[in-house]
PDB file of N, CA and C in Angstrom:
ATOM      1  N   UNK A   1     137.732 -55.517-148.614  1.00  0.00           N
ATOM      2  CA  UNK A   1     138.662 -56.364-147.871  1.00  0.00           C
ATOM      3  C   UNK A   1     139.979 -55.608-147.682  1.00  0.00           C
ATOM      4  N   UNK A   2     140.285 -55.396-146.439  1.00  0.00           N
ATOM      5  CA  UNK A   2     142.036 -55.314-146.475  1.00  0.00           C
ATOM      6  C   UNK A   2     142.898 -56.531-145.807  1.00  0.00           C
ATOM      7  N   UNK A   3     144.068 -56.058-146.101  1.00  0.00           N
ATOM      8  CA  UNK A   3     144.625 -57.589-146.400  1.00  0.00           C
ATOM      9  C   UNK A   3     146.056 -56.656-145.247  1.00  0.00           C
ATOM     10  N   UNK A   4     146.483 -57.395-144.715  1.00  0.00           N
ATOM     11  CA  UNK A   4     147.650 -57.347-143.444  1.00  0.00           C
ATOM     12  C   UNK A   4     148.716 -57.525-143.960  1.00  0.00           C
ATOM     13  N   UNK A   5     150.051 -56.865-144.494  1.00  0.00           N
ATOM     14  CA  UNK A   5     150.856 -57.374-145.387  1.00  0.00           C
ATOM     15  C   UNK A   5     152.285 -56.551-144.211  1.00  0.00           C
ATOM     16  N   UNK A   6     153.428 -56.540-144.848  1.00  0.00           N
ATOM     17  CA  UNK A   6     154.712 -56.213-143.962  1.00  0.00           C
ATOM     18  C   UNK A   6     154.515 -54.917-144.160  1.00  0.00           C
ATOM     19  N   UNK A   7     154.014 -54.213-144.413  1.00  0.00           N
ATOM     20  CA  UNK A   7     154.208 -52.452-144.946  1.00  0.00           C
ATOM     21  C   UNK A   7     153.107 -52.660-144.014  1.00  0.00           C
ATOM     22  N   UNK A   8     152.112 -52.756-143.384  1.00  0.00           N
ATOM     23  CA  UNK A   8     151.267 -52.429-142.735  1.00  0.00           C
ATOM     24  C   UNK A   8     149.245 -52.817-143.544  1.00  0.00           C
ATOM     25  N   UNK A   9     148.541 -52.125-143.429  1.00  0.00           N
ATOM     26  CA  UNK A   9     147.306 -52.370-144.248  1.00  0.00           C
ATOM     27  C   UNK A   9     147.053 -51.952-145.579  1.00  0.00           C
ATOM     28  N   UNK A  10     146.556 -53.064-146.756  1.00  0.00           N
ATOM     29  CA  UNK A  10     145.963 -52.217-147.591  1.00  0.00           C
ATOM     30  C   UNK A  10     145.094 -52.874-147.725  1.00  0.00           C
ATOM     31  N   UNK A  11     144.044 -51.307-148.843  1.00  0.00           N
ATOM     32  CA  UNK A  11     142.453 -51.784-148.731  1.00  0.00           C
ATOM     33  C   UNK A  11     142.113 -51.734-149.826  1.00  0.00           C
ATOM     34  N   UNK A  12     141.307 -53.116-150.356  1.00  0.00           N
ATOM     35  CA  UNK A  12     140.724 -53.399-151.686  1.00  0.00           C
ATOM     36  C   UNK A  12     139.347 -52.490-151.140  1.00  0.00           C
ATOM     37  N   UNK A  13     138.222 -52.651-150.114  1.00  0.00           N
ATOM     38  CA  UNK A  13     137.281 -51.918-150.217  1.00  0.00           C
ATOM     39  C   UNK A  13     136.745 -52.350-148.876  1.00  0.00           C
ATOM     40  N   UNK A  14     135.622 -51.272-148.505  1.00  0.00           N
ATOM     41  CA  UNK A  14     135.176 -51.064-147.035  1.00  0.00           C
ATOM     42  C   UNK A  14     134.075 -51.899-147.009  1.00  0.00           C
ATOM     43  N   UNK A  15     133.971 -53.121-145.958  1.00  0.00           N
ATOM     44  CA  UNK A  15     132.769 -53.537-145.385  1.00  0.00           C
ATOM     45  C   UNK A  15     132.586 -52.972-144.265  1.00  0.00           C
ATOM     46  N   UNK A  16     130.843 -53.005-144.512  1.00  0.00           N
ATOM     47  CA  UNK A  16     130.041 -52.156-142.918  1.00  0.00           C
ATOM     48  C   UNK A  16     129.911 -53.769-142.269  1.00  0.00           C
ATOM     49  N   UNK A  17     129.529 -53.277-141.017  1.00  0.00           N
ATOM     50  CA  UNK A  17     128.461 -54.455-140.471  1.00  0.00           C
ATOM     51  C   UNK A  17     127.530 -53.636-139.321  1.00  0.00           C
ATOM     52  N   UNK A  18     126.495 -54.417-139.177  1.00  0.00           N
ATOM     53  CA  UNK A  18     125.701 -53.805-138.854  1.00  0.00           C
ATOM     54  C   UNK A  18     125.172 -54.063-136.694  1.00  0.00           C
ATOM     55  N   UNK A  19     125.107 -53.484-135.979  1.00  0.00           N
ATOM     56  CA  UNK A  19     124.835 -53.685-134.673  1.00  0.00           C
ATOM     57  C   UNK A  19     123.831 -53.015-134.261  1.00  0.00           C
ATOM     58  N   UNK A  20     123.171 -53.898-133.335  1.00  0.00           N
ATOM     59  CA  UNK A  20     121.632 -54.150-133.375  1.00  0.00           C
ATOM     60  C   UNK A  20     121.860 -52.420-132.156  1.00  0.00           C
ATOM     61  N   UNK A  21     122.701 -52.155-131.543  1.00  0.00           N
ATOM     62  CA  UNK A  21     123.050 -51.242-129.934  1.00  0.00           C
ATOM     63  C   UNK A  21     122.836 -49.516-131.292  1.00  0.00           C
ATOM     64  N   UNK A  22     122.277 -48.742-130.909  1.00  0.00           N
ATOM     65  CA  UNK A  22     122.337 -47.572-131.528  1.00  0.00           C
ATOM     66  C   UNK A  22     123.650 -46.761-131.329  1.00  0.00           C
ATOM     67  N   UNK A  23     124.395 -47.190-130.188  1.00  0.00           N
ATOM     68  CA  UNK A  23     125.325 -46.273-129.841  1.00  0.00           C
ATOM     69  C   UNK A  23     126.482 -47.118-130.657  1.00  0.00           C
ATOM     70  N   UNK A  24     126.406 -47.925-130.981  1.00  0.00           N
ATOM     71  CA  UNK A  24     127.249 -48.280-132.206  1.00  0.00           C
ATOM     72  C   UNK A  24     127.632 -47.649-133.473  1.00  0.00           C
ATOM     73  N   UNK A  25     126.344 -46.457-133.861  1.00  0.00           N
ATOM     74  CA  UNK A  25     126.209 -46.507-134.830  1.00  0.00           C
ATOM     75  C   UNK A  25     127.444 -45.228-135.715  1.00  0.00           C
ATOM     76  N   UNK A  26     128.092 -44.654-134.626  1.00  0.00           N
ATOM     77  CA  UNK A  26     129.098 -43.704-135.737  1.00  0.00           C
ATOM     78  C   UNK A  26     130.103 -44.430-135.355  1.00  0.00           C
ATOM     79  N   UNK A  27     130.307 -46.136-135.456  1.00  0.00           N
ATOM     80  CA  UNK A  27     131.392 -46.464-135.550  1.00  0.00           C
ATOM     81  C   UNK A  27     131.713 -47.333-137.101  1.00  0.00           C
ATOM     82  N   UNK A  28     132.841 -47.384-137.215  1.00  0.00           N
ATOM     83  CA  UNK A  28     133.073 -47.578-139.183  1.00  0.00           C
ATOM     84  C   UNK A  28     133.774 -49.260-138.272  1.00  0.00           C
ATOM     85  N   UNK A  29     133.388 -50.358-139.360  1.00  0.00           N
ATOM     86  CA  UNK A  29     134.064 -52.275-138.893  1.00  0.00           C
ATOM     87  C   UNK A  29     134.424 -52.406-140.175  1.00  0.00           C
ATOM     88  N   UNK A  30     135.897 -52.389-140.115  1.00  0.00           N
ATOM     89  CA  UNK A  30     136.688 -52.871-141.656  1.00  0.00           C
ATOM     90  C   UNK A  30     136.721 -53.737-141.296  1.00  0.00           C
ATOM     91  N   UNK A  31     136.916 -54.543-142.438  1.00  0.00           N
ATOM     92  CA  UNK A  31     137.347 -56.006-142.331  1.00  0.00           C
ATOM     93  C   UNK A  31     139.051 -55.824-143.347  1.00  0.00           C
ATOM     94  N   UNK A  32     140.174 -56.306-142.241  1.00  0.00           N
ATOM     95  CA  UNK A  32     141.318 -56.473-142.730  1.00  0.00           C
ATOM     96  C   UNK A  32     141.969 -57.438-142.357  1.00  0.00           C
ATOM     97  N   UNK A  33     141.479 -59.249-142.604  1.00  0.00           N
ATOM     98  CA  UNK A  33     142.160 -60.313-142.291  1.00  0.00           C
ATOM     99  C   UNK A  33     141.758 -60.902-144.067  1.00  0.00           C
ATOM    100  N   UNK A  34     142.387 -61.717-144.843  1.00  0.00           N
ATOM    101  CA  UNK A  34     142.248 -62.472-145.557  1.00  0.00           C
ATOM    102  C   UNK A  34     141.922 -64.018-145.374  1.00  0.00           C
ATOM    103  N   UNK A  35     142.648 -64.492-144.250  1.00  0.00           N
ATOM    104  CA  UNK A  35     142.001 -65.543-143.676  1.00  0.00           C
ATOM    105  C   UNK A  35     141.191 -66.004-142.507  1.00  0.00           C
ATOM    106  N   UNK A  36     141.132 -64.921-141.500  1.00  0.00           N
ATOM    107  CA  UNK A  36     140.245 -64.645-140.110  1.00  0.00           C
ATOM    108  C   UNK A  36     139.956 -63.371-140.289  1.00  0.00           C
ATOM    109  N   UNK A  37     139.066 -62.822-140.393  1.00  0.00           N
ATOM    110  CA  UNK A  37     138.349 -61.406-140.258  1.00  0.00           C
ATOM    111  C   UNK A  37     138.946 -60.877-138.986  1.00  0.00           C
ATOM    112  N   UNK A  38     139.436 -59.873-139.282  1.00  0.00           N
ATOM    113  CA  UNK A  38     139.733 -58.929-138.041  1.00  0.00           C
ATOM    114  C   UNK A  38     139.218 -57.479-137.951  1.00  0.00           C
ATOM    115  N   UNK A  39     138.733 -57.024-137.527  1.00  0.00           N
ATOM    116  CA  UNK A  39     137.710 -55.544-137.943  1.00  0.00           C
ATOM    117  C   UNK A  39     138.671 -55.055-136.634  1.00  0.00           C
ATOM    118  N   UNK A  40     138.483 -53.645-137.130  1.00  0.00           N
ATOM    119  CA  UNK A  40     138.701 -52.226-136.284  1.00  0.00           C
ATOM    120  C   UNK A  40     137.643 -51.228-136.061  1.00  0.00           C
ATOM    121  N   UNK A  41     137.433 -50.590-134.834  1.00  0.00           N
ATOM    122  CA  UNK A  41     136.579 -49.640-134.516  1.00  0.00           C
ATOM    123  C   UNK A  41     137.337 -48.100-134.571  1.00  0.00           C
ATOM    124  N   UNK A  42     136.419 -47.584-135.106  1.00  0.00           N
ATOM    125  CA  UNK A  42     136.862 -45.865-135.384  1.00  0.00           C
ATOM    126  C   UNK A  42     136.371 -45.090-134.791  1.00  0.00           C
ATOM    127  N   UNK A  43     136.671 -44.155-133.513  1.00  0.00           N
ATOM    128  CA  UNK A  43     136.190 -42.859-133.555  1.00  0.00           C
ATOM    129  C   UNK A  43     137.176 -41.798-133.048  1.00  0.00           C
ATOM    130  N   UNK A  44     136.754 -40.956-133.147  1.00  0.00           N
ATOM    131  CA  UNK A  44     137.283 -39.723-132.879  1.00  0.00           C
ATOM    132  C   UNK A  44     137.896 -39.315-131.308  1.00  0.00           C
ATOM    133  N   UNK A  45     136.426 -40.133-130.661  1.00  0.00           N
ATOM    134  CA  UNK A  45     136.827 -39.359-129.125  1.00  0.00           C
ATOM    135  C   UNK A  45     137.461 -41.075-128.721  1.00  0.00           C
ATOM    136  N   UNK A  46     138.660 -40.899-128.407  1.00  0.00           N
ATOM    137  CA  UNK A  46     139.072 -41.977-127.652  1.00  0.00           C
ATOM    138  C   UNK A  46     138.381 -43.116-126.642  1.00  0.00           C
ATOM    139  N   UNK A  47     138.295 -41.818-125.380  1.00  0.00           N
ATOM    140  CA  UNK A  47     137.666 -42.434-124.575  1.00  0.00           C
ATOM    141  C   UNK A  47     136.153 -43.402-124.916  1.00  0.00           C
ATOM    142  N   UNK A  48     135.157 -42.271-125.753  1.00  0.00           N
ATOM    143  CA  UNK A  48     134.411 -43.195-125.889  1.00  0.00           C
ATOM    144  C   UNK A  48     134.811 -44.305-126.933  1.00  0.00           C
ATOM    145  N   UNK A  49     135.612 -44.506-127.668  1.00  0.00           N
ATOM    146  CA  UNK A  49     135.988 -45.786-128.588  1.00  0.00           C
ATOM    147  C   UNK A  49     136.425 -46.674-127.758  1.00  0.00           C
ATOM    148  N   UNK A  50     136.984 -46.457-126.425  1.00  0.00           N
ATOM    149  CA  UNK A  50     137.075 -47.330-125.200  1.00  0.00           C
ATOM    150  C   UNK A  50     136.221 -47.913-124.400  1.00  0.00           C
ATOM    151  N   UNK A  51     135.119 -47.478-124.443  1.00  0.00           N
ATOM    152  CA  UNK A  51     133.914 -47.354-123.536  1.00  0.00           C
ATOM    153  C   UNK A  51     133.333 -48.559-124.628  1.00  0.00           C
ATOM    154  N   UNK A  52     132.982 -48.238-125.747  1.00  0.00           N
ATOM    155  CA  UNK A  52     132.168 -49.351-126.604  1.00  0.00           C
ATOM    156  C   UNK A  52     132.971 -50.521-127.143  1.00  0.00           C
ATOM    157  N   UNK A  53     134.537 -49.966-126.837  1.00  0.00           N
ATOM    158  CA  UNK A  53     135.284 -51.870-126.908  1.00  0.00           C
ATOM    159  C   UNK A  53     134.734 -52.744-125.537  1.00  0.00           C
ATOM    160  N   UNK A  54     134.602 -51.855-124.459  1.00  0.00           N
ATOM    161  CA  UNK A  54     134.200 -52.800-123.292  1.00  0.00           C
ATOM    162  C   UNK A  54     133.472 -53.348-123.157  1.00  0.00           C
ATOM    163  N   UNK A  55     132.151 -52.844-124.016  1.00  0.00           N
ATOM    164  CA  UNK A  55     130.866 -53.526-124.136  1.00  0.00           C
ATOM    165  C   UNK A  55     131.008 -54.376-125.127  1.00  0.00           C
ATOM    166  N   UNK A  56     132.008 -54.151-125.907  1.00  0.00           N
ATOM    167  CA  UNK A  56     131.812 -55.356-127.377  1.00  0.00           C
ATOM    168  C   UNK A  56     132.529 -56.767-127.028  1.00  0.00           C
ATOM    169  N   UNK A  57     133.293 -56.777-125.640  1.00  0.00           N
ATOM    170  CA  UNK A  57     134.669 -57.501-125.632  1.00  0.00           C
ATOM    171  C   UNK A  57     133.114 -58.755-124.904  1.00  0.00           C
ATOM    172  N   UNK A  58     132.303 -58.315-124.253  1.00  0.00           N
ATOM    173  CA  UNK A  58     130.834 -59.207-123.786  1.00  0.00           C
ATOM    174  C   UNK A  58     129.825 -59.503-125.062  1.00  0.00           C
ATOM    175  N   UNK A  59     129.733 -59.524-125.870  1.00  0.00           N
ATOM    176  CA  UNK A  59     128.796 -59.381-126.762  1.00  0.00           C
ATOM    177  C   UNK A  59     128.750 -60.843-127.324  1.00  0.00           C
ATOM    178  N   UNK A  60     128.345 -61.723-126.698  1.00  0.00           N
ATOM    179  CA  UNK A  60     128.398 -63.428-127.390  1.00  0.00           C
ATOM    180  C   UNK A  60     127.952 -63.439-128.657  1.00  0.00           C
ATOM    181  N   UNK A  61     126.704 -62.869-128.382  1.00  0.00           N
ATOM    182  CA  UNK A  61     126.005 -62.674-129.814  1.00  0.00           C
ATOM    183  C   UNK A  61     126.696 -62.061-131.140  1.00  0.00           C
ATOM    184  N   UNK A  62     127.682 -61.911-130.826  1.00  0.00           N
ATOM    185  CA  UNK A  62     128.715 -60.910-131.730  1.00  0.00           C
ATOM    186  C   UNK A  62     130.069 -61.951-132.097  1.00  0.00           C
ATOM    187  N   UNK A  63     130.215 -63.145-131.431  1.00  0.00           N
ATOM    188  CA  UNK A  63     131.092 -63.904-131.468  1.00  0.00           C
ATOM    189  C   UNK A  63     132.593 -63.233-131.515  1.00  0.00           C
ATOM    190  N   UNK A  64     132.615 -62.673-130.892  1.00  0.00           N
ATOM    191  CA  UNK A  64     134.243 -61.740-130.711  1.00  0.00           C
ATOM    192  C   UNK A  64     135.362 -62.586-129.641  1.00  0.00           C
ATOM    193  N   UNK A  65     136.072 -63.758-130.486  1.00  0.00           N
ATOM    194  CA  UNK A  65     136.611 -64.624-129.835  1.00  0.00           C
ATOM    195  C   UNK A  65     137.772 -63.522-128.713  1.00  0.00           C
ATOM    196  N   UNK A  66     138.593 -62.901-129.188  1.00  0.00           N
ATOM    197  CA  UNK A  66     139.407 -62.356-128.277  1.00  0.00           C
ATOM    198  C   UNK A  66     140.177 -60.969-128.735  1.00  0.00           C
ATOM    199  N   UNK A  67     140.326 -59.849-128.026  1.00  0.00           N
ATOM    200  CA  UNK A  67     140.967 -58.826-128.489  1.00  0.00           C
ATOM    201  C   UNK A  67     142.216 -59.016-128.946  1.00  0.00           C
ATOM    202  N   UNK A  68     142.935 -58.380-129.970  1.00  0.00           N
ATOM    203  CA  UNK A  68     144.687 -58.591-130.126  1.00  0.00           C
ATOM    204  C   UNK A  68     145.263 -57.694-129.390  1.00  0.00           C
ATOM    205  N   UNK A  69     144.353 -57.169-128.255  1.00  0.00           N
ATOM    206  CA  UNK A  69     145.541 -56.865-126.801  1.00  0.00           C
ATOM    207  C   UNK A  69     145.922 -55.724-127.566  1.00  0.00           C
ATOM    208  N   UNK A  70     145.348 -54.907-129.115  1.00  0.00           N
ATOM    209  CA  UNK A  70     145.624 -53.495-129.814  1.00  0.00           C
ATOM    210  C   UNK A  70     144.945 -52.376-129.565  1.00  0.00           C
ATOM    211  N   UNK A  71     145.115 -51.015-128.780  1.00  0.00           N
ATOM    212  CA  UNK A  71     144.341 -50.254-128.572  1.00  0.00           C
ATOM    213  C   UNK A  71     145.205 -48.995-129.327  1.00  0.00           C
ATOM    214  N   UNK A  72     145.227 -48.574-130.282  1.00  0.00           N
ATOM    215  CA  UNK A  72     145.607 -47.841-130.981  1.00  0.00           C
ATOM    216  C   UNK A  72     145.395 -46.755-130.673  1.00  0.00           C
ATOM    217  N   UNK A  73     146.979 -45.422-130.775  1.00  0.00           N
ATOM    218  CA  UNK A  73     146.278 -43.840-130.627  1.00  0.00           C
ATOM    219  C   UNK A  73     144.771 -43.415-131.889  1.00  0.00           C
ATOM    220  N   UNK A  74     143.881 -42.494-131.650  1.00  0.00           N
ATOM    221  CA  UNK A  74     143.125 -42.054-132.293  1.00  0.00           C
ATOM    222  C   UNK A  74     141.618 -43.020-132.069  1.00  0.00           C
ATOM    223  N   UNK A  75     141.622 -43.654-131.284  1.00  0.00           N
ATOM    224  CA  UNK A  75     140.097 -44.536-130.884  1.00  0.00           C
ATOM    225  C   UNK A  75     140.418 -45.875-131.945  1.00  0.00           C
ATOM    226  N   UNK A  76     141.406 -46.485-132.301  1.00  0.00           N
ATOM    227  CA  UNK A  76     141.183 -47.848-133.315  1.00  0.00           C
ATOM    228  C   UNK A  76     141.447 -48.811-132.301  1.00  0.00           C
ATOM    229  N   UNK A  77     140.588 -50.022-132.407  1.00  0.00           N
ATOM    230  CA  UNK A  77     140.730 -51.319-131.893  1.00  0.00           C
ATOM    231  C   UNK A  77     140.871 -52.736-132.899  1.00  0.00           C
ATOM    232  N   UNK A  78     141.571 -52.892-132.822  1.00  0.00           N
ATOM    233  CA  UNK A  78     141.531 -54.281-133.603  1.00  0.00           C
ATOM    234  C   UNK A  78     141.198 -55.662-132.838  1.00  0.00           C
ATOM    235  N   UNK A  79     139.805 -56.513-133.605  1.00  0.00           N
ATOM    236  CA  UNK A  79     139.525 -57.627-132.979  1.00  0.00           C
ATOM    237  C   UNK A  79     139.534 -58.488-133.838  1.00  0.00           C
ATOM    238  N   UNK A  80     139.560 -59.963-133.544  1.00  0.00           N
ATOM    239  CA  UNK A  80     139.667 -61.157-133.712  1.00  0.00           C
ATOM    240  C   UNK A  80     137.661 -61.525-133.659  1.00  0.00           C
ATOM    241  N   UNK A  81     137.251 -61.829-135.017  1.00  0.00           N
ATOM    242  CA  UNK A  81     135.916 -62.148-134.854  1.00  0.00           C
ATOM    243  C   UNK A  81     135.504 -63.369-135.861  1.00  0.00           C
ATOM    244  N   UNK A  82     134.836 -64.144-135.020  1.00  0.00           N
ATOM    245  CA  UNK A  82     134.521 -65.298-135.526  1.00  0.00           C
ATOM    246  C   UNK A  82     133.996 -65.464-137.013  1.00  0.00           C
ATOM    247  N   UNK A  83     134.642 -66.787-138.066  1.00  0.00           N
ATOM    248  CA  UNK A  83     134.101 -66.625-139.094  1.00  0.00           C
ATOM    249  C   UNK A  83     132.267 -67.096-139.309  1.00  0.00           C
TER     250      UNK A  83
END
């Protein structure tokens, strides 16, 4: 769990989760909300960490109520995902 505090993130420990899409698969989903789960996507190449937020922002099955409008330098996205 990481937890959202005024200094920015800290992390008690890393949850995976798992997506059914293969091209998902070198991406790392923290979970850093204590009371709404909010996960971030990681990669390296920007662009494509852009490319697979676009497909995730459709994913019903994924219940991804709404982006926080965060596209971070280095490929991080932060989302808002259903409990």
């Amino acid at each position: 769990m990481m937890y959202l505090t005024d200094k920015g993130l800290k992390e008690d420990k890393v949850k995976s989760a798992y997506w059914p899409n293969k091209s998902f698969s070198n991406f790392k989903i923290i979970e850093c909300g204590k009371w709404l789960p909010i996960f971030y996507i990681q990669n390296k190449n920007y662009n494509k960490a852009y490319e697979i937020y676009s497909q995730l922002k459709y994913l019903n099955n994924h219940a991804i109520l709404n982006s926080l409008g965060t596209f971070h330098k280095k490929g991080i996205i932060l989302l808002q995902i259903s409990i």
